[in-house]
C-alpha atoms as a PDB file:
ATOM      1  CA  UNK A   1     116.329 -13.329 177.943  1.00  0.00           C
ATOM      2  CA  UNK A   2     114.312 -14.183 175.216  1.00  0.00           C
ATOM      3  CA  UNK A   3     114.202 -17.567 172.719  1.00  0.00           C
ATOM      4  CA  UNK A   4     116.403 -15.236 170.082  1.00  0.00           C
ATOM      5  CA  UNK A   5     118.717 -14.506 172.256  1.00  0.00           C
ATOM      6  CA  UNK A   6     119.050 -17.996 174.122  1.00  0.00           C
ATOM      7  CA  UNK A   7     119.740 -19.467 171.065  1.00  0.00           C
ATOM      8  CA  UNK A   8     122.797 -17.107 170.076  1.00  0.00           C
ATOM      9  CA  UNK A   9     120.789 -16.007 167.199  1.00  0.00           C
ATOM     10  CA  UNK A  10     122.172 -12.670 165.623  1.00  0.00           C
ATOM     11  CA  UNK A  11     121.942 -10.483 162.077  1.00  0.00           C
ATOM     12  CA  UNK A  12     118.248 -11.146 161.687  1.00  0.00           C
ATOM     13  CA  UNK A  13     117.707  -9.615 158.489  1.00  0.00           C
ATOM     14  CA  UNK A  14     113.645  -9.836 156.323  1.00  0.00           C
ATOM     15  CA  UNK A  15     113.710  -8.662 152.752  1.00  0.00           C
ATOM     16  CA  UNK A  16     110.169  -8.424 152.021  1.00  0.00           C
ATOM     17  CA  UNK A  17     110.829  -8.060 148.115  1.00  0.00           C
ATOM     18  CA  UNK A  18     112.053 -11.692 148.082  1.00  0.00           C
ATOM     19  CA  UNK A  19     109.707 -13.168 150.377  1.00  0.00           C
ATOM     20  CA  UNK A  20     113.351 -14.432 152.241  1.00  0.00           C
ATOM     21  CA  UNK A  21     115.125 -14.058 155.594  1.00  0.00           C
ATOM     22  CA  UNK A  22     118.657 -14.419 156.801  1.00  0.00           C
ATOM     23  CA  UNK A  23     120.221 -14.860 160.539  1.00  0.00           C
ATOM     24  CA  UNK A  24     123.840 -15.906 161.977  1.00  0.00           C
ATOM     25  CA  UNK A  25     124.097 -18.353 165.027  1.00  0.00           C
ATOM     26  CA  UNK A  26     127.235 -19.207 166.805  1.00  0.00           C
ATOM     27  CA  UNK A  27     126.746 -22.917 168.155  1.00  0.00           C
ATOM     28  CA  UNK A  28     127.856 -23.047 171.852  1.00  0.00           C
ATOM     29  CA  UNK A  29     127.130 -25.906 174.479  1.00  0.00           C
ATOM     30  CA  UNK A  30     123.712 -25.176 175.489  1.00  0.00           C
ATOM     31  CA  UNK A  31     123.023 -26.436 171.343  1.00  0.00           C
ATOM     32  CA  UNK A  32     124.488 -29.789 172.208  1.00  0.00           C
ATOM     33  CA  UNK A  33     123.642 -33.613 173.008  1.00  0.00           C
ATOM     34  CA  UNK A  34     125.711 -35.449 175.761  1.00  0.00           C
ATOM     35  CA  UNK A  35     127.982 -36.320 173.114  1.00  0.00           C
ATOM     36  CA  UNK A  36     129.315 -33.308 171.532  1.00  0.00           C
ATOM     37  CA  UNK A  37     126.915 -32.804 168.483  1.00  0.00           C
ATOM     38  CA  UNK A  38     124.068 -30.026 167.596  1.00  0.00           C
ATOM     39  CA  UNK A  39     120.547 -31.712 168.749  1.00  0.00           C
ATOM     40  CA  UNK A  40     118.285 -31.422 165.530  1.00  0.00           C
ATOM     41  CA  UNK A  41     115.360 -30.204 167.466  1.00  0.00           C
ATOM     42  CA  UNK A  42     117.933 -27.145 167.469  1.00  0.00           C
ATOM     43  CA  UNK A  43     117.306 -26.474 163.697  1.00  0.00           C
ATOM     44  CA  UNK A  44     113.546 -27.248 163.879  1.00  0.00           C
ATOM     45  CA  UNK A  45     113.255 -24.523 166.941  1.00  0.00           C
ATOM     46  CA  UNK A  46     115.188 -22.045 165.381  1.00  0.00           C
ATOM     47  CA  UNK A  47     113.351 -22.612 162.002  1.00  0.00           C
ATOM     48  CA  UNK A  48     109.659 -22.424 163.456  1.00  0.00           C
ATOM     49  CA  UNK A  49     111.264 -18.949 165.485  1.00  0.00           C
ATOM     50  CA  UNK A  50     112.628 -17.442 161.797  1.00  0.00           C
ATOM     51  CA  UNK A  51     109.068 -18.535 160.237  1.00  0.00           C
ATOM     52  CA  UNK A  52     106.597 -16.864 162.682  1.00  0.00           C
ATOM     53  CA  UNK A  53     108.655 -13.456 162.820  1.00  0.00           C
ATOM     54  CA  UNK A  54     108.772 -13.504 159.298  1.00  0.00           C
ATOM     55  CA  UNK A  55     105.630 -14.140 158.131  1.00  0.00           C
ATOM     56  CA  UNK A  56     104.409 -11.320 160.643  1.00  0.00           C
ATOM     57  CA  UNK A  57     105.168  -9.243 158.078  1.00  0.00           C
ATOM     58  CA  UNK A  58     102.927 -10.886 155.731  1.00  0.00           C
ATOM     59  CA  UNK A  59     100.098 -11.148 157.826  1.00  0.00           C
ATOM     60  CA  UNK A  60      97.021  -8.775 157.435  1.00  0.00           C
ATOM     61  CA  UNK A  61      96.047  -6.246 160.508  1.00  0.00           C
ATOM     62  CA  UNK A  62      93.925  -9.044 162.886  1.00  0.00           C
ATOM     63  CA  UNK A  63      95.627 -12.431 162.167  1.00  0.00           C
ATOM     64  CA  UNK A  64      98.706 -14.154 163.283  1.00  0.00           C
ATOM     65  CA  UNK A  65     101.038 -17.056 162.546  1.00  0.00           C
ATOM     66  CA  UNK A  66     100.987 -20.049 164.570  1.00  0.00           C
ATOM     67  CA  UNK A  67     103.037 -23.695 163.648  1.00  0.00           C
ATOM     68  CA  UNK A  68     100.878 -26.443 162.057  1.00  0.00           C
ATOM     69  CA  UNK A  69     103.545 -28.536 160.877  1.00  0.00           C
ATOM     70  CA  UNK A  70     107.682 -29.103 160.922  1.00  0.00           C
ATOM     71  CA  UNK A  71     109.601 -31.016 158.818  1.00  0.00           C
ATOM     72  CA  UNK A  72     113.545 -31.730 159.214  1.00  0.00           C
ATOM     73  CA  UNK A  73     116.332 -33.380 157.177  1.00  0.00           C
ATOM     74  CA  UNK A  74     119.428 -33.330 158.955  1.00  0.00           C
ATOM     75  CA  UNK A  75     122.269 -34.145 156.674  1.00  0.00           C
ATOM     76  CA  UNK A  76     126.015 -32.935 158.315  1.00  0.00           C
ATOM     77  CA  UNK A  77     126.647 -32.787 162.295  1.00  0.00           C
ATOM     78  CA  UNK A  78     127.587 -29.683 163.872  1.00  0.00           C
ATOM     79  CA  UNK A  79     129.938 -28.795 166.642  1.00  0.00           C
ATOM     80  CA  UNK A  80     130.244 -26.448 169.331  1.00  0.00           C
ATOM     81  CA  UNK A  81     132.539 -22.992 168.082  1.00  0.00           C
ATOM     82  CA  UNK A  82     130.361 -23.564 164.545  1.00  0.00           C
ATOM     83  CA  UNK A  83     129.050 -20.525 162.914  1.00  0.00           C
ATOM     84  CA  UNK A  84     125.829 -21.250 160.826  1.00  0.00           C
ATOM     85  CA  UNK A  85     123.930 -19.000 158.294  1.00  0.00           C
ATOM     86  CA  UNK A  86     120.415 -19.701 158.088  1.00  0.00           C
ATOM     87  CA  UNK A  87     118.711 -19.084 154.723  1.00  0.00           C
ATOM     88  CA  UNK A  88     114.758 -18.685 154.734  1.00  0.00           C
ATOM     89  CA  UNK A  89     112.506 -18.745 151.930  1.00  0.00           C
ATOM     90  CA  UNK A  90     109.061 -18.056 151.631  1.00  0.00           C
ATOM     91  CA  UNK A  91     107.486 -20.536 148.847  1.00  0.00           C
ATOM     92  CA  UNK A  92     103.862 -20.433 149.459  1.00  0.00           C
ATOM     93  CA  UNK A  93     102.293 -17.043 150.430  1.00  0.00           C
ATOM     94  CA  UNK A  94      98.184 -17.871 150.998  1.00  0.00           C
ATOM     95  CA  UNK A  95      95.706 -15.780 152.732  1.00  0.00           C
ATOM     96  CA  UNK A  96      95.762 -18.881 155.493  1.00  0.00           C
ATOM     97  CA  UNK A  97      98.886 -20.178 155.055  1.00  0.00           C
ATOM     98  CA  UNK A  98     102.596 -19.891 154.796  1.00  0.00           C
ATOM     99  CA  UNK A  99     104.892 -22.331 154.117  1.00  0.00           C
ATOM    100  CA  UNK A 100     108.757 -21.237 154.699  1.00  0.00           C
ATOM    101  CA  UNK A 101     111.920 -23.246 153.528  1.00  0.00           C
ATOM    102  CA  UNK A 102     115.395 -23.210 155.755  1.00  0.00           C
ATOM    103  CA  UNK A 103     118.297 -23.854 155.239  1.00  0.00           C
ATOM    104  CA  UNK A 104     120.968 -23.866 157.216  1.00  0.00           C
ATOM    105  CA  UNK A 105     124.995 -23.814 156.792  1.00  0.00           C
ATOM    106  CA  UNK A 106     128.341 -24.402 158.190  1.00  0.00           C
ATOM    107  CA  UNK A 107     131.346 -22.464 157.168  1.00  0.00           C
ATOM    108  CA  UNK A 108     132.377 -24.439 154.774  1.00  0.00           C
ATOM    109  CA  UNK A 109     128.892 -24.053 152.802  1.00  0.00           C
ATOM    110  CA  UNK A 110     127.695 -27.349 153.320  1.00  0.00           C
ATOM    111  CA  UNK A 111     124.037 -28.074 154.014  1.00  0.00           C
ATOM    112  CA  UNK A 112     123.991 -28.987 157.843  1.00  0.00           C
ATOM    113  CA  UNK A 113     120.141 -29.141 158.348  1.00  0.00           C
ATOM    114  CA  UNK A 114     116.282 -27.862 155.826  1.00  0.00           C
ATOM    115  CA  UNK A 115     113.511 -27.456 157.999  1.00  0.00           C
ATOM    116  CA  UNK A 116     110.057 -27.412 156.484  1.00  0.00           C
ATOM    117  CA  UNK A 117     107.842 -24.702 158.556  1.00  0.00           C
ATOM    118  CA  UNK A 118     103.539 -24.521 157.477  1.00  0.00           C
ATOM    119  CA  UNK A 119     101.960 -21.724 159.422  1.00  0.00           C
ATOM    120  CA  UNK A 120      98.412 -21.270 159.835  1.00  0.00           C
ATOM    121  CA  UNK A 121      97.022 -17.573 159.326  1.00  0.00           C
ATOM    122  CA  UNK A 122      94.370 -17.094 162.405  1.00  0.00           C
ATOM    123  CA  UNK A 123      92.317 -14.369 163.593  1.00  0.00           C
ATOM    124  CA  UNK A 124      92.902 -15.199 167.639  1.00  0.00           C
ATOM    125  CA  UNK A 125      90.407 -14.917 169.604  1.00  0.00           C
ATOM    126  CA  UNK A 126      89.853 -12.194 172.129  1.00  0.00           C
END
């Protein structure tokens, strides 16, 4: 099982011509603390996930994406049975970096968690 699936994340969709990216995910149990409510490193995970597959498709033939830095603003708890849409936007495009904007949402529309994602563009070595 991989991280995508583990995380109940479904409808993965990249539209290069915005420089966005969309997903679903159905909040069960395994997204919860001992008390009921989605743990935030939960939107931070999912949100570095969404950034690196993304900006794959930006990345010349050679180099990669890798995390440099996460940001997180949690502003609404979530609850198991929620289904969130995730809403990723790509607002810096560099030769060595990309920096992608997420936000996520409950049913209802309102703002449950933005997660800042910076990748670094590397050549890996061999």
């Amino acid at each position: 099982m991989n991280f995508m699936d583990k995380m109940n994340i479904s409808n993965v969709t990249m539209d290069m011509n915005n420089d966005s990216c969309q997903a679903k995910m159905k909040i069960t149990a395994y997204h919860l603390q001992p008390y009921g409510l989605v743990h935030g490193g939960v939107w931070v995970a999912v949100a570095e996930e969404l950034a690196g597959r993304a900006s794959i498709a930006f990345c010349q033939t050679g180099t990669v994406p890798v995390g440099q830095s996460v940001s997180a603003q949690h502003l609404h708890p979530c609850q198991e049975g929620a289904l969130i849409t995730i809403l990723g936007k790509l607002m810096h495009k560099g030769q060595h970096r990309h920096v992608w904007q997420f936000a996520f949402y409950n049913e209802k529309g309102a703002t449950v968690s933005r997660v800042t994602v910076d990748n670094a563009i590397i050549c890996p070595k061999k």
